[in-house]
C-alpha atoms as a PDB file:
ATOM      1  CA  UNK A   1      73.497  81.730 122.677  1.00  0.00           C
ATOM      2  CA  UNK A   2      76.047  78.832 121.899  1.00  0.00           C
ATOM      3  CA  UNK A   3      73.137  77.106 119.944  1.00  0.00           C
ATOM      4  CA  UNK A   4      72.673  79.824 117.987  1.00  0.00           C
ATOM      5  CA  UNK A   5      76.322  80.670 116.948  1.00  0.00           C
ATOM      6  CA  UNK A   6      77.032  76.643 116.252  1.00  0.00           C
ATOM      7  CA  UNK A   7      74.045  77.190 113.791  1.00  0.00           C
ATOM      8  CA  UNK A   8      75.364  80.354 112.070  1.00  0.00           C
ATOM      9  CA  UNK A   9      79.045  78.617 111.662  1.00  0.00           C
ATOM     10  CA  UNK A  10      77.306  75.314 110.001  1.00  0.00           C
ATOM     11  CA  UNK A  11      75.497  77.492 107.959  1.00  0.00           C
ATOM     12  CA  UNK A  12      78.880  79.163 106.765  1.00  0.00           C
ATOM     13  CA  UNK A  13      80.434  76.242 106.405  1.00  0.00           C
ATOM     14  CA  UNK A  14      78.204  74.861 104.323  1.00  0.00           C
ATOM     15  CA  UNK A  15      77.727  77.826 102.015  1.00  0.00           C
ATOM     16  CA  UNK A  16      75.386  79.907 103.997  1.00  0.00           C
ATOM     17  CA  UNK A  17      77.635  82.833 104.432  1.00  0.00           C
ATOM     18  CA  UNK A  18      77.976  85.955 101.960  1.00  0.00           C
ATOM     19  CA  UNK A  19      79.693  85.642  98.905  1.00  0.00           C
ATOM     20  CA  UNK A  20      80.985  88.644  97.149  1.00  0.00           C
ATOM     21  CA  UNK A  21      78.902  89.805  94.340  1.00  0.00           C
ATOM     22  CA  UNK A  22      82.125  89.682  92.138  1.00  0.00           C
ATOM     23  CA  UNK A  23      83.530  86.022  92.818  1.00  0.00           C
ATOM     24  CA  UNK A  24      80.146  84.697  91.026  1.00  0.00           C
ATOM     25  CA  UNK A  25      80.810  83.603  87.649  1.00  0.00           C
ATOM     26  CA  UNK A  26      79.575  81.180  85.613  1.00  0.00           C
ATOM     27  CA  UNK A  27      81.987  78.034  85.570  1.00  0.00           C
ATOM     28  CA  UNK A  28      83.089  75.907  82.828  1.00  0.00           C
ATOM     29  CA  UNK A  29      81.527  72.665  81.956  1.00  0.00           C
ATOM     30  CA  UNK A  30      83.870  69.694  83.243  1.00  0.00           C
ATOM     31  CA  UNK A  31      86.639  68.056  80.974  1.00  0.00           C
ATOM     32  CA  UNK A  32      88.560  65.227  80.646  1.00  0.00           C
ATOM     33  CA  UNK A  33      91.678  65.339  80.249  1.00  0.00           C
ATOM     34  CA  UNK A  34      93.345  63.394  76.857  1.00  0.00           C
ATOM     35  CA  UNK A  35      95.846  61.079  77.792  1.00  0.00           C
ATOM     36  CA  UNK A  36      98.925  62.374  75.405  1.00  0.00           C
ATOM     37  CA  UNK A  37     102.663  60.723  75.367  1.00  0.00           C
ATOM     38  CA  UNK A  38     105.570  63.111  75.367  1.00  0.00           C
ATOM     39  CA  UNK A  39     105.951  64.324  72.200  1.00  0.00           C
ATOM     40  CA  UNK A  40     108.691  66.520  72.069  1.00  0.00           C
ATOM     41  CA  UNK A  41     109.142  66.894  68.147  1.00  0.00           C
ATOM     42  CA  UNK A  42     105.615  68.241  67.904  1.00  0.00           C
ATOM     43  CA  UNK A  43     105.604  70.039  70.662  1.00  0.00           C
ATOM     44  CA  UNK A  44     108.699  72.415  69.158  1.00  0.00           C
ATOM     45  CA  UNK A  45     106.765  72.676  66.439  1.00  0.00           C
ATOM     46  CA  UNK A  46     103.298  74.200  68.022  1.00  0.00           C
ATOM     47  CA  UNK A  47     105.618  76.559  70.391  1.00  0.00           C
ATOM     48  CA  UNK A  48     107.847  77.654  68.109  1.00  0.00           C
ATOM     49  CA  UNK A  49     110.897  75.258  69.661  1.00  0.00           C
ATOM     50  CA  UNK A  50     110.489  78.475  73.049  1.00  0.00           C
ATOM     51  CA  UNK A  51     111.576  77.392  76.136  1.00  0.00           C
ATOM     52  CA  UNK A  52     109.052  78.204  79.089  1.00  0.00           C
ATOM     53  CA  UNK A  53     108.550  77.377  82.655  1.00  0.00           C
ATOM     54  CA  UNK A  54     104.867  76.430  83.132  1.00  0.00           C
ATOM     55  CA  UNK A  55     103.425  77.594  85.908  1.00  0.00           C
ATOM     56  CA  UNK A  56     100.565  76.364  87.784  1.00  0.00           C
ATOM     57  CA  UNK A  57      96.393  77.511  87.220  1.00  0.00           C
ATOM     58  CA  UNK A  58      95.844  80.289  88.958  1.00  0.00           C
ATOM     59  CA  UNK A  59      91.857  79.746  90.644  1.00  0.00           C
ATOM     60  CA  UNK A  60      89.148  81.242  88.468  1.00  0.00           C
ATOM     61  CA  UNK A  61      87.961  83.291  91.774  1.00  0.00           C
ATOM     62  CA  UNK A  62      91.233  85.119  91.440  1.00  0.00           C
ATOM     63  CA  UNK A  63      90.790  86.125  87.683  1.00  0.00           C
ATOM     64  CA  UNK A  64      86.919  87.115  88.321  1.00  0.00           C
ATOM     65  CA  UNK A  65      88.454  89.092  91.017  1.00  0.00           C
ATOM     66  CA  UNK A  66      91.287  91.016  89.060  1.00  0.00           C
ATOM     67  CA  UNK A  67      88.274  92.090  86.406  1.00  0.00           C
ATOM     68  CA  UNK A  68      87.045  96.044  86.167  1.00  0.00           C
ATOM     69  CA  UNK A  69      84.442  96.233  89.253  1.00  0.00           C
ATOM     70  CA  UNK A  70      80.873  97.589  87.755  1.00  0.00           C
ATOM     71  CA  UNK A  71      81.109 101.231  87.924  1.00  0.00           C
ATOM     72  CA  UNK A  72      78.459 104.246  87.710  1.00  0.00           C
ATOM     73  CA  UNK A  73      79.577 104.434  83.965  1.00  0.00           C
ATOM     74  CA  UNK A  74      79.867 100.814  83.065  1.00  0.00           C
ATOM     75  CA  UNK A  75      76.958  98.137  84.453  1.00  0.00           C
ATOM     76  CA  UNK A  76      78.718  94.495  83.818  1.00  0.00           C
ATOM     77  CA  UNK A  77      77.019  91.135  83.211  1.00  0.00           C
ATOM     78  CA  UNK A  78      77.778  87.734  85.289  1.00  0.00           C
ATOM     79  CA  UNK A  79      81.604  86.421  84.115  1.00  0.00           C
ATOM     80  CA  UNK A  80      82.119  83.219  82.475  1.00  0.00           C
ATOM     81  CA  UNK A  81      84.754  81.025  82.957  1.00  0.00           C
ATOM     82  CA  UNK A  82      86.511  78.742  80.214  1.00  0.00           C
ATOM     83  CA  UNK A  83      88.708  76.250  79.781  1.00  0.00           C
ATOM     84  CA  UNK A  84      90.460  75.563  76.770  1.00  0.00           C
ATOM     85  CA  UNK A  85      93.207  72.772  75.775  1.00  0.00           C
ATOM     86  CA  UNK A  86      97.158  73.553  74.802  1.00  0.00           C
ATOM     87  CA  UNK A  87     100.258  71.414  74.097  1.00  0.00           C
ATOM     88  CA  UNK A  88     102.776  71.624  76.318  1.00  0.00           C
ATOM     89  CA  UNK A  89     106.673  72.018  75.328  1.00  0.00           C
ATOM     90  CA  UNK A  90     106.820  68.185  76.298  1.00  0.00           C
ATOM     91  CA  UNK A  91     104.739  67.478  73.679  1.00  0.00           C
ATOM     92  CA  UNK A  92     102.062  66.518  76.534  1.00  0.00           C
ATOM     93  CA  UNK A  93      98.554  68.365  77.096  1.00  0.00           C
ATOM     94  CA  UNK A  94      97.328  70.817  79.692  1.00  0.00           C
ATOM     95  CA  UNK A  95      94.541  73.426  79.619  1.00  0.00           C
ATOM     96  CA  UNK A  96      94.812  76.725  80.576  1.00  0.00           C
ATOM     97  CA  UNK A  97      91.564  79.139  81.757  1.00  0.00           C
ATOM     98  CA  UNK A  98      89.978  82.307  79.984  1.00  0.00           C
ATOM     99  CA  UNK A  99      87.483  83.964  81.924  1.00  0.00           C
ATOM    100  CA  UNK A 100      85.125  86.549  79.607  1.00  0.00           C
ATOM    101  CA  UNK A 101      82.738  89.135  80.933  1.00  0.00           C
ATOM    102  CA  UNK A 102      80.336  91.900  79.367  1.00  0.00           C
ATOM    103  CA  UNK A 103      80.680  95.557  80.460  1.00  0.00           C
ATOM    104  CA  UNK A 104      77.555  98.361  78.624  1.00  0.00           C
ATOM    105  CA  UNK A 105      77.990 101.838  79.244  1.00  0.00           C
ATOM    106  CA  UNK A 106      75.613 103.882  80.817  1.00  0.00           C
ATOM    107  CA  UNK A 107      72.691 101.527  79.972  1.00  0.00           C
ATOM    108  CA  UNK A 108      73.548 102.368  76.382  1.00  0.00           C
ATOM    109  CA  UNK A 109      72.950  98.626  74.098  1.00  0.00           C
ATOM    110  CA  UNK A 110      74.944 100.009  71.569  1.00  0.00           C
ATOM    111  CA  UNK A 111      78.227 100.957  73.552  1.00  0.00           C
ATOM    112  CA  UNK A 112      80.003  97.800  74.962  1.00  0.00           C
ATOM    113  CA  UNK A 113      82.774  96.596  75.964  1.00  0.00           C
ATOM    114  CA  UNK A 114      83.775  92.098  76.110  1.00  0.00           C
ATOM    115  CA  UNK A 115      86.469  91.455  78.116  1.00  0.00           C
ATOM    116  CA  UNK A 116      88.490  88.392  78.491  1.00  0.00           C
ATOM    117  CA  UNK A 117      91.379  87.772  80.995  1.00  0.00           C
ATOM    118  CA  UNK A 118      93.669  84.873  80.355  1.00  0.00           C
ATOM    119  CA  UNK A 119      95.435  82.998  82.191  1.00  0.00           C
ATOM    120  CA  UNK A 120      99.124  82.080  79.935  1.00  0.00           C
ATOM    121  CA  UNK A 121     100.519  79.995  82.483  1.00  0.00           C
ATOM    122  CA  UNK A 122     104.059  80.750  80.433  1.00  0.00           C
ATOM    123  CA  UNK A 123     102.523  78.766  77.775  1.00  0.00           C
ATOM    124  CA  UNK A 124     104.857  80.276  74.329  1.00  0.00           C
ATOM    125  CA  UNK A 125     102.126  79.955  72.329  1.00  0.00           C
ATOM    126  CA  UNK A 126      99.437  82.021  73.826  1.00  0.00           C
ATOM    127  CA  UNK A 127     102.276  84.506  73.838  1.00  0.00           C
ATOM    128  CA  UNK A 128     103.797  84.468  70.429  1.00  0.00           C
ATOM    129  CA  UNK A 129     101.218  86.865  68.343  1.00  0.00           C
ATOM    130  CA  UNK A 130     102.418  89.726  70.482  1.00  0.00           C
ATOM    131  CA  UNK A 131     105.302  89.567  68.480  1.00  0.00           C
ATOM    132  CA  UNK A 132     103.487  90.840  65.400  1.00  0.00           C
ATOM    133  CA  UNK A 133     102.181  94.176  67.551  1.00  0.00           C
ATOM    134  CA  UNK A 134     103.829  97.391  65.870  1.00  0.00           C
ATOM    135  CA  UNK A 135     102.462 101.065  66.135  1.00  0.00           C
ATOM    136  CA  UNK A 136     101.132 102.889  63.361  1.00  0.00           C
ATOM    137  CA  UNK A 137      98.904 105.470  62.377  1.00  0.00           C
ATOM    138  CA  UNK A 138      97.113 106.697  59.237  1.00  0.00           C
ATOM    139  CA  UNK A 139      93.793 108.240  58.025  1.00  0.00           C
ATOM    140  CA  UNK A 140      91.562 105.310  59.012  1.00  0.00           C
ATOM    141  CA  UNK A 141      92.729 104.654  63.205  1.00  0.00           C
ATOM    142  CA  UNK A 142      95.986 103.998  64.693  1.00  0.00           C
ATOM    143  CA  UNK A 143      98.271 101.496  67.283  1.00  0.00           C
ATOM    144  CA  UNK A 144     100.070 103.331  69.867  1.00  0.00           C
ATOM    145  CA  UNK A 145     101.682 101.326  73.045  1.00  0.00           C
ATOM    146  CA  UNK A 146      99.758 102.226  76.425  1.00  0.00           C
ATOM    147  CA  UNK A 147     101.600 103.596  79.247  1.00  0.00           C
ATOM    148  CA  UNK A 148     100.721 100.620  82.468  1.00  0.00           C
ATOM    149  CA  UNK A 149     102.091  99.815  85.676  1.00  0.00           C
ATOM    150  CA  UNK A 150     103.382  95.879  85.721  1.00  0.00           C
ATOM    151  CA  UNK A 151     101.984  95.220  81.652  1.00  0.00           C
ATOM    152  CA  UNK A 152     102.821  95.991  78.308  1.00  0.00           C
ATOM    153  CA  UNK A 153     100.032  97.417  76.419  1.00  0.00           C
ATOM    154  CA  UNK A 154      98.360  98.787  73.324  1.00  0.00           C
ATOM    155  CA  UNK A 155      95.404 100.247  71.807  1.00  0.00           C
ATOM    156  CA  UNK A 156      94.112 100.107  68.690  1.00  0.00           C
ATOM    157  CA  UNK A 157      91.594 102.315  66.621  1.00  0.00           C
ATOM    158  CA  UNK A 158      89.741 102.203  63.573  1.00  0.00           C
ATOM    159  CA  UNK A 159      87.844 105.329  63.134  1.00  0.00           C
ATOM    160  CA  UNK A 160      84.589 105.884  61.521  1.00  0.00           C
ATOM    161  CA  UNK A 161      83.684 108.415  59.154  1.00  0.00           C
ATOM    162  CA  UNK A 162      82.636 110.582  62.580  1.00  0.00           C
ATOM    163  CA  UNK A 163      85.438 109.595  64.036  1.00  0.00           C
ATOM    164  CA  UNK A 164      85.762 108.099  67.548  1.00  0.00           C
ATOM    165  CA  UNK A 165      81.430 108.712  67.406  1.00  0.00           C
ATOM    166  CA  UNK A 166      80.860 105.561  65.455  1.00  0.00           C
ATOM    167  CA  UNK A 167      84.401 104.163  65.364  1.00  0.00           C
ATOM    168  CA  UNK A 168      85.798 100.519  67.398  1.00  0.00           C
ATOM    169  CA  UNK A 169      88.531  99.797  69.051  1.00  0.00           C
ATOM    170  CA  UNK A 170      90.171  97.253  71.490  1.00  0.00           C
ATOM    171  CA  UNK A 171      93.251  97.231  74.192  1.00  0.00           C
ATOM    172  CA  UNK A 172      95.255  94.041  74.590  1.00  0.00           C
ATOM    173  CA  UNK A 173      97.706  94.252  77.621  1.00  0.00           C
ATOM    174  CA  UNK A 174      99.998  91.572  78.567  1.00  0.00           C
ATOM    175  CA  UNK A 175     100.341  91.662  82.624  1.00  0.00           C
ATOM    176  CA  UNK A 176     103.538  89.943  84.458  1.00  0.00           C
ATOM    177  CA  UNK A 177     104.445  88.441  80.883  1.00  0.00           C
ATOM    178  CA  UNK A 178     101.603  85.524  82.008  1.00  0.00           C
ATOM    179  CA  UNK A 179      98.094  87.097  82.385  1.00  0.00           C
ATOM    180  CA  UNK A 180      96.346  88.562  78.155  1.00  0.00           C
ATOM    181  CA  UNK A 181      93.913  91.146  78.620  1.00  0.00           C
ATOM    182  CA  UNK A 182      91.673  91.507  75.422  1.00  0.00           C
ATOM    183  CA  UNK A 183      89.028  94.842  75.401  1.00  0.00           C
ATOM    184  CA  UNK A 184      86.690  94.692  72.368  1.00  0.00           C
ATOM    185  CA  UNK A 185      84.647  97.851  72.839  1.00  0.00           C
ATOM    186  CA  UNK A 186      81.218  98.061  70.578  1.00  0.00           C
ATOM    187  CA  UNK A 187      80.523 100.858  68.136  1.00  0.00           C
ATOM    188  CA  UNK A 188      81.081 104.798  69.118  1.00  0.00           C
ATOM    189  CA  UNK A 189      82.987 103.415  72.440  1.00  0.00           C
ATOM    190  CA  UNK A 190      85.489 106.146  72.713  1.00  0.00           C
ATOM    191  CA  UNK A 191      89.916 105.158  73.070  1.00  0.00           C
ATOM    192  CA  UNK A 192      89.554 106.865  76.444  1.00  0.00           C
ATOM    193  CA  UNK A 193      86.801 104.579  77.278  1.00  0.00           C
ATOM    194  CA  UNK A 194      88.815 101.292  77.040  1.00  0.00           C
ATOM    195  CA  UNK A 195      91.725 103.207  78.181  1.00  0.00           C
ATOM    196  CA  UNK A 196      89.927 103.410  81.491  1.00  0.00           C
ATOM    197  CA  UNK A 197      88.521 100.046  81.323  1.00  0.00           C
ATOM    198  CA  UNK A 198      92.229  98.652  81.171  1.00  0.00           C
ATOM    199  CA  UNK A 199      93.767 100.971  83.793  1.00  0.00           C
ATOM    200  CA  UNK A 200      91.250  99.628  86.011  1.00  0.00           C
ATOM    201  CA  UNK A 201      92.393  96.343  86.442  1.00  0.00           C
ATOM    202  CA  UNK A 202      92.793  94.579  90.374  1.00  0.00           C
ATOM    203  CA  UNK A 203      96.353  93.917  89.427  1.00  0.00           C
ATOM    204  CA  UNK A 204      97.138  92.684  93.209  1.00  0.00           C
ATOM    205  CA  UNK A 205      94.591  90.064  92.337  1.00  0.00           C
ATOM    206  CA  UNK A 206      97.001  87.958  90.181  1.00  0.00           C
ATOM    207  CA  UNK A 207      98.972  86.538  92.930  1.00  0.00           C
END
């Protein structure tokens, strides 16, 4: 009996044990990181002279984790993490992660959401187009803020001469001022569709 429960803690150990379905994701190829001097006068120019605190990567398993789980209604395909490069306020270089998954509704090819989760870090200029967001509405779609818990949020809508039945749309939400939510949904996915996709969210994930 001790034999065997050495062996099944070796095997966990050394990867053997379950892994939850929803940590798997496909990871980013490796980088190396460009050795940049403090540059402060280009740095105010690429952030917009912001101030920011910049806080430290959050893991990937914890992003992967805070995505919409695969529901009845929505099937979703294996995530994929990225990692992209960003001046810092110091004029220096860091990278900051993006991790992008594909959600199809009800088996349906044509309806489809992409979702991508990023991870800000503070970093002003992953914030600053938010800026530009405004509601509106007219003949051909419309903005309109979303009402979420712990995020600021908004929808937008361009309808199609059937309406929402062959119309697009997308939800961009902005979680703890650090974490960018972008939902493009496919053709004829409805504004209550990606409404649900965004309330969804593991919030509690983003520690």
């Amino acid at each position: 009996m001790r034999r065997l429960t050495v062996l099944v803690l070796t095997a966990t150990l050394l990867g053997g044990g379950c892994r939850s379905p929803e940590l798997a994701y496909q990871k980013a190829p490796p980088t190396v990181a460009p050795v940049v001097q403090p540059n402060p006068a280009g740095a105010k120019a690429s952030t917009g002279g912001a101030e920011a605190t910049i806080t430290p990567q959050l893991a990937t398993e914890l992003l992967v984790r805070a995505l919409p789980d695969p529901t009845d209604a929505w099937t979703a395909g294996e995530a994929v993490e990225v990692k992209l490069p960003i001046p810092l306020p110091d004029g220096t270089r860091a990278e900051y992660t993006r991790v992008d998954r594909e959600y199809r509704k009800d088996g349906d090819a044509e309806k489809f959401a992409r979702i991508s989760l990023t991870d800000t870090r503070g970093i002003p200029a992953l914030l600053l187009f938010l800026d530009s967001y405004e509601a509106y509405e007219n003949e051909s779609g419309y903005r309109k803020a979303l009402d979420q818990t712990d995020s600021l949020g908004w929808i937008s809508y361009a309808l199609g001469p059937n309406g929402e039945t062959d119309g697009t749309g997308s939800v961009t939400l902005l979680i703890r001022e650090r974490f960018v939510v972008q939902i493009d949904g496919g053709n004829g996915v409805s504004a209550a569709d990606l409404e649900a996709l965004a309330s969804s969210f593991n919030v509690s994930a983003l520690k």
